[in-house]
Protein backbone atom coordinates (compact mmCIF):
# COMPACT_ATOMS: atom_id res chain seq x y z
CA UNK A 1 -5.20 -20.70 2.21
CA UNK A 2 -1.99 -20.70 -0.02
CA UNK A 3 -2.45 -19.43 -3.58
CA UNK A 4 0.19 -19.25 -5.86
CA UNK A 5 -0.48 -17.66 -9.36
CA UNK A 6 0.93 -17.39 -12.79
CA UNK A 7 0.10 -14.03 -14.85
CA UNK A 8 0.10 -15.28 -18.15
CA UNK A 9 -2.03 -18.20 -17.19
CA UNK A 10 -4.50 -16.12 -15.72
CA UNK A 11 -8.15 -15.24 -17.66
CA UNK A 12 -10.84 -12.40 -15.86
CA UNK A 13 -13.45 -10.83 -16.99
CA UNK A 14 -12.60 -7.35 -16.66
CA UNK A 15 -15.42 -5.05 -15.18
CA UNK A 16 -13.54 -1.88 -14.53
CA UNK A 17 -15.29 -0.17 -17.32
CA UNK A 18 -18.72 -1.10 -15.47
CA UNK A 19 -18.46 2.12 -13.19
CA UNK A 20 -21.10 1.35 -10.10
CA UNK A 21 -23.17 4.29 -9.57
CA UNK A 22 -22.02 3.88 -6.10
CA UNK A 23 -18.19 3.25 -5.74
CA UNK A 24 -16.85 0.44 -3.47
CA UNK A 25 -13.57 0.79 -1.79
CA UNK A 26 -11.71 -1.59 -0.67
CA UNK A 27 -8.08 -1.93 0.81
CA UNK A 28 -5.17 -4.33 0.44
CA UNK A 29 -2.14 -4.63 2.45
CA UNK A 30 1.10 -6.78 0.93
CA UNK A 31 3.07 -7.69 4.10
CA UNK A 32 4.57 -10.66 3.03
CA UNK A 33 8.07 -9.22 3.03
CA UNK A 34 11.21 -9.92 5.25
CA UNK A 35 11.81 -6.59 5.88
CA UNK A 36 15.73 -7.41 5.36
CA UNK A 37 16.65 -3.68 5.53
CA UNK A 38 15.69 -3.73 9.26
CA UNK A 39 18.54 -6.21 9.73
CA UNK A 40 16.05 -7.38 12.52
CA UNK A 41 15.04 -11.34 13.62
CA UNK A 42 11.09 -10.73 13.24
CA UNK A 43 9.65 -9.63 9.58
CA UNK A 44 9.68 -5.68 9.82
CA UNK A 45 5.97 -5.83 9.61
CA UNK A 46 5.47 -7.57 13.58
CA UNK A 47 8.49 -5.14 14.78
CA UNK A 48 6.80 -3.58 18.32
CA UNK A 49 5.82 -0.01 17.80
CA UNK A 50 3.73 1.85 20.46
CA UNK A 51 2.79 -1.26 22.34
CA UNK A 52 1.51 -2.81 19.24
CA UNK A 53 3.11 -5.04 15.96
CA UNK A 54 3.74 -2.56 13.29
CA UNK A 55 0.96 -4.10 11.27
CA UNK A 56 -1.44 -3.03 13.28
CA UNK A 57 -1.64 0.41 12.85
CA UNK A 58 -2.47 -0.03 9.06
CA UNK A 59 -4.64 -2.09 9.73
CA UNK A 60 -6.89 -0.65 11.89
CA UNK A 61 -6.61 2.71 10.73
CA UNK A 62 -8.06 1.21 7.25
CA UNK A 63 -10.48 -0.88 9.04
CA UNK A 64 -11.75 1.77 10.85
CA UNK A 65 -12.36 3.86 8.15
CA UNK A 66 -15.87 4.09 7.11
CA UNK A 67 -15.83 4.16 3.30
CA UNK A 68 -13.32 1.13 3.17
CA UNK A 69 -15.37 -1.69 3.41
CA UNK A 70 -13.17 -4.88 3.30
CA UNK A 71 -9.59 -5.15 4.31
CA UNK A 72 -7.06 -8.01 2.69
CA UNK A 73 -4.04 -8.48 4.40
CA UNK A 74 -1.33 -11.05 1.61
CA UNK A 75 0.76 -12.77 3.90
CA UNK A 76 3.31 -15.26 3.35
CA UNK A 77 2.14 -18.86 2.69
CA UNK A 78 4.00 -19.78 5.62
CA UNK A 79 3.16 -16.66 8.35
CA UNK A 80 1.56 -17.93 11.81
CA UNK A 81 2.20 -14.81 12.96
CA UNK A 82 -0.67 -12.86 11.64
CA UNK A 83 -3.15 -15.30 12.60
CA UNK A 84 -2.20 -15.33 16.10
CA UNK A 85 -2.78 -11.58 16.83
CA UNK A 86 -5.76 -9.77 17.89
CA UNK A 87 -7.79 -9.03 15.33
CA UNK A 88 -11.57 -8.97 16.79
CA UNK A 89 -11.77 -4.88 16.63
CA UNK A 90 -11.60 -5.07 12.44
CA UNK A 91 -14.73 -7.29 12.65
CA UNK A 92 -16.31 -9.17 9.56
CA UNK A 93 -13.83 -6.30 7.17
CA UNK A 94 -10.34 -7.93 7.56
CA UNK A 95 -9.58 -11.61 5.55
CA UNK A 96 -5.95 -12.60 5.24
CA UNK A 97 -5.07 -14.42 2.16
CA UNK A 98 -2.07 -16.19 2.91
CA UNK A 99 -0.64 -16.08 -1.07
CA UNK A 100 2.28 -13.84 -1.11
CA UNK A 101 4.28 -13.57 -3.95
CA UNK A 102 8.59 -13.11 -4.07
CA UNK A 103 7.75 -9.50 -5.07
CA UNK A 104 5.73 -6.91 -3.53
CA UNK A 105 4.19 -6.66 -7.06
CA UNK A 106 3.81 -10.42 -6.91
CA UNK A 107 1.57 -10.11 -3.94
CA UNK A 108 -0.47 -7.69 -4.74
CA UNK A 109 -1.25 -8.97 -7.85
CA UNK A 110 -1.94 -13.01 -5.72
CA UNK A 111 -4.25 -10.97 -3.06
CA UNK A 112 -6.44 -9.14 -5.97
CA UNK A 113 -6.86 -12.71 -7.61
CA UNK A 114 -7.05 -14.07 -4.20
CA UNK A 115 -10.22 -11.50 -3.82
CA UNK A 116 -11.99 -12.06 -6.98
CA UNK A 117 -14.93 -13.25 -6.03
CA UNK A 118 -15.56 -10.91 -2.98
CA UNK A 119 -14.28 -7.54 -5.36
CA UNK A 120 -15.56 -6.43 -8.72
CA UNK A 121 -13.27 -4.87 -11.71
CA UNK A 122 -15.08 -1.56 -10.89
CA UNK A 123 -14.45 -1.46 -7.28
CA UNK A 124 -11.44 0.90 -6.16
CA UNK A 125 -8.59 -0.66 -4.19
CA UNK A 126 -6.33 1.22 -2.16
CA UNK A 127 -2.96 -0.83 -1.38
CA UNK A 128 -1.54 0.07 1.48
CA UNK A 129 1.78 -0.43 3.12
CA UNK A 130 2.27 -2.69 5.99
CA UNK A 131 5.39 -0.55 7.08
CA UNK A 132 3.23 3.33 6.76
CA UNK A 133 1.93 3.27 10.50
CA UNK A 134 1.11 6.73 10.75
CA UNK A 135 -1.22 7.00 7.99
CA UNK A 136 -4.07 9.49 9.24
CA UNK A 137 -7.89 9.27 8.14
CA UNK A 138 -7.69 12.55 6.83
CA UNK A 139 -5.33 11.48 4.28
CA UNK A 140 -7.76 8.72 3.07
CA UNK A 141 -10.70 10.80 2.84
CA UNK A 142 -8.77 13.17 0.65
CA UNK A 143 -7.11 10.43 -1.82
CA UNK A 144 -11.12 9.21 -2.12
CA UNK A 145 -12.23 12.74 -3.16
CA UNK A 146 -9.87 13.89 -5.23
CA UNK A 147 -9.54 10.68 -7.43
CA UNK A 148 -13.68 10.74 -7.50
CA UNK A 149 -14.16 9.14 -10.51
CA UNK A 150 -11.62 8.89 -12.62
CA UNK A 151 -10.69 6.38 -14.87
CA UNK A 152 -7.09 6.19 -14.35
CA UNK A 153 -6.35 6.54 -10.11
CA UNK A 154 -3.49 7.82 -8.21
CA UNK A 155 -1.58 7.98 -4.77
CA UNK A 156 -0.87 9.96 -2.07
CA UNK A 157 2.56 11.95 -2.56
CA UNK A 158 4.74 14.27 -1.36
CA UNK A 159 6.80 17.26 -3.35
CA UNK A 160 10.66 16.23 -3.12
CA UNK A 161 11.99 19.14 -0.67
CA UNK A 162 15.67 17.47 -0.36
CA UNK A 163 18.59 19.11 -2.65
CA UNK A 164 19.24 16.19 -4.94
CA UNK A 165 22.61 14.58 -6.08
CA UNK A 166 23.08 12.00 -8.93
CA UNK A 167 26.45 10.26 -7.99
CA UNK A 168 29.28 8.02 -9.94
CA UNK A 169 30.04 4.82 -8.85
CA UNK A 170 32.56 5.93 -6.33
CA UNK A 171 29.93 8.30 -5.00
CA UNK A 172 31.46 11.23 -6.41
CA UNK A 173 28.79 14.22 -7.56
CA UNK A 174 28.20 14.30 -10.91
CA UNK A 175 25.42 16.77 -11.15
CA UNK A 176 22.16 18.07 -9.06
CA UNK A 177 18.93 17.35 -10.31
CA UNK A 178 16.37 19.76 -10.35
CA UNK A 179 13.61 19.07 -7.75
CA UNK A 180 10.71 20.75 -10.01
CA UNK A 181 8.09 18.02 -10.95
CA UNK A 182 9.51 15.66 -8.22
CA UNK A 183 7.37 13.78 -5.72
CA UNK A 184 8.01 11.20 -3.46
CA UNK A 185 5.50 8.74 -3.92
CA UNK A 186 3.16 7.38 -0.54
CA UNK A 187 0.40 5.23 0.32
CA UNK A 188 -2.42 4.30 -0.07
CA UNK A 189 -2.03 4.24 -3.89
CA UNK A 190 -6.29 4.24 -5.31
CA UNK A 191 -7.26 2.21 -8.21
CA UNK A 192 -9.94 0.52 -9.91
CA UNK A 193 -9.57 -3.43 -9.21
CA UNK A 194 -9.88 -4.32 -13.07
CA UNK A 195 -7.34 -1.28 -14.17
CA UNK A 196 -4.79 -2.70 -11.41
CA UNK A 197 -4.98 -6.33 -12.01
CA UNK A 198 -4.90 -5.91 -15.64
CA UNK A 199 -1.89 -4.04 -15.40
CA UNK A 200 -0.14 -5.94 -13.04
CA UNK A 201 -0.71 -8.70 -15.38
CA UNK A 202 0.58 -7.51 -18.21
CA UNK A 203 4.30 -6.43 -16.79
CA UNK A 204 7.61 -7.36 -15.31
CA UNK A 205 6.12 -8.04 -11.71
CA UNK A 206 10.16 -8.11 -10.33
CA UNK A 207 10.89 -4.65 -11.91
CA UNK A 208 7.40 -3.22 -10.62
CA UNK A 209 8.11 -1.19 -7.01
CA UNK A 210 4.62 0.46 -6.22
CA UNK A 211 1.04 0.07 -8.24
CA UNK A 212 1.53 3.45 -10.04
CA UNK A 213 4.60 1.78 -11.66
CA UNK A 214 2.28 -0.48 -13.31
CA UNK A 215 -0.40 2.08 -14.06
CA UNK A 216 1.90 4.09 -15.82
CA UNK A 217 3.81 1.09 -17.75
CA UNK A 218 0.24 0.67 -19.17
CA UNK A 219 0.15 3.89 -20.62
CA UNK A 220 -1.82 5.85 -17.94
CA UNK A 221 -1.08 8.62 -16.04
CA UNK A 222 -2.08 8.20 -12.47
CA UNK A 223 -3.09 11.49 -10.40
CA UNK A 224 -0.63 12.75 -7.08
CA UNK A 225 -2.71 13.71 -4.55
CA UNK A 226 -1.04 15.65 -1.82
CA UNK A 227 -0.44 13.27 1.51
CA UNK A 228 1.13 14.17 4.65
CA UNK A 229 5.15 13.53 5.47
CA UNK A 230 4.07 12.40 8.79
CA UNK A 231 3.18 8.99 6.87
CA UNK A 232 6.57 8.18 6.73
CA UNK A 233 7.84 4.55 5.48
CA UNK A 234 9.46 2.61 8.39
CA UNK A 235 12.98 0.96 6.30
CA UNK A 236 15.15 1.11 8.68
CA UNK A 237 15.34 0.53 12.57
CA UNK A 238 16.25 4.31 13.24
CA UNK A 239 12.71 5.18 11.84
CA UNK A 240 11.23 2.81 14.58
CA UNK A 241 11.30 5.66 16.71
CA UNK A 242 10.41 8.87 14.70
CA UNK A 243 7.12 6.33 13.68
CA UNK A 244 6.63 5.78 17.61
CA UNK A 245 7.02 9.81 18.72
CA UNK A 246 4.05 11.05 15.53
CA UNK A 247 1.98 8.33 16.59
CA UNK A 248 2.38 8.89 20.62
CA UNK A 249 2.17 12.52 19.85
CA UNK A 250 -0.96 11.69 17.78
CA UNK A 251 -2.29 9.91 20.83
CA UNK A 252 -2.19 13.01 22.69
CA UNK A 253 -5.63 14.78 23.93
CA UNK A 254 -6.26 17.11 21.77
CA UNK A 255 -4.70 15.65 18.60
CA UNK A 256 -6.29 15.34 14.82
CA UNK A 257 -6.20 11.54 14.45
């Protein structure tokens, strides 16, 4: 299915303010980047990793999870990748919608449109992405709980532990920034499917680099809920094998999943 979509053009009726007594969670995974940054010949998102594409770790670990009940993969319109892959473990959950966008913002904001008819406005969405292998179950369950029922949302995040430098163009120091108040943002990043699309929809999708971006563009504040570092972003090719030893090491007998 290829779906291309234009923002402006676009008219919902927005149900996020319908809260279901019983929330429905659902997951979305852009992976219809190139991964360029890997300066690799496959899309970082099929690079091997433990025996397995890359992509599959997120999405089985969100598959498996019990309170997640669909899983939407945005692919390229052009991937036959994907589609040729194992898939049978993930069940009736996982749909790919094969409308990626030129931006990660782009996609996301395709694959919710994409979904309409099978999510509500008041549904929660976690997006998810394709290059966070390592992402444990623990860490969903407490993004779930501690967003309970907010009206706004928020991500998994880290505190910033690094000494920070702000640099001039010839990468000389200018000053250190202060780490207090600093977190490095994660994912899954949790909100409702109305909230998200709406907001998406009404901002810059090329200058938009996560979903909290366009949360707080809209004048929210979205919540940081404390993740793990182990679910580290795979950029480059050196992080190919730091994701490989945590989730070999989380393999182990013995070891918290």
């Amino acid at each position: 299915m290829r779906c291309c979509y234009n923002p402006a053009q676009v008219q919902f009726y927005d149900k996020s303010t319908d809260h279901n007594p019983m929330p429905r969670y659902a997951a979305l995974i852009p992976a219809a980047g190139s991964g360029a940054r890997m300066a690799a010949e496959l899309p970082k998102q099929y690079a091997m990793l433990a025996g397995k594409p890359m992509i599959h770790h997120a999405v089985h670990r969100l598959c498996a999870h019990p309170r997640i009940e669909q899983v939407f993969v945005v692919l390229s319109p052009g991937d036959a990748r994907f589609a040729a892959l194992d898939w049978s473990a993930c069940g009736k959950k996982l749909t790919a919608l094969y409308c990626g966008g030129e931006t990660r913002a782009a996609s996301v904001f395709n694959g919710l449109l994409a979904a309409n008819d099978a999510i509500d406005g008041a549904d929660w969405v976690l997006v998810h992405d394709a290059a966070r292998p390592c992402l444990r179950a623990a860490d969903i369950d407490r993004l779930i709980t501690e967003i309970g029922d907010s009206e706004v949302g928020g991500l998994l995040a880290v505190p910033v532990a690094d000494t920070l430098k702000r640099a001039n163009a010839v990468r000389e120091v200018v000053q250190t920034e202060t780490r207090e108040y600093l977190w490095r943002a994660q994912t899954p990043q949790m909100f409702r499917v109305g909230t998200l699309r709406s907001a998406l929809q009404n901002t810059q999708l090329k200058t938009i680099t996560d979903e909290a971006s366009a949360i707080e563009a809209a004048g929210m504040r979205p919540k940081l809920v404390m993740g793990d570092r182990s679910n580290i972003k795979v950029t480059y090719a050196e992080d190919l094998a730091l994701a490989e030893w945590l989730l070999t090491r989380r393999s182990a007998p013995g070891t918290a999943a």
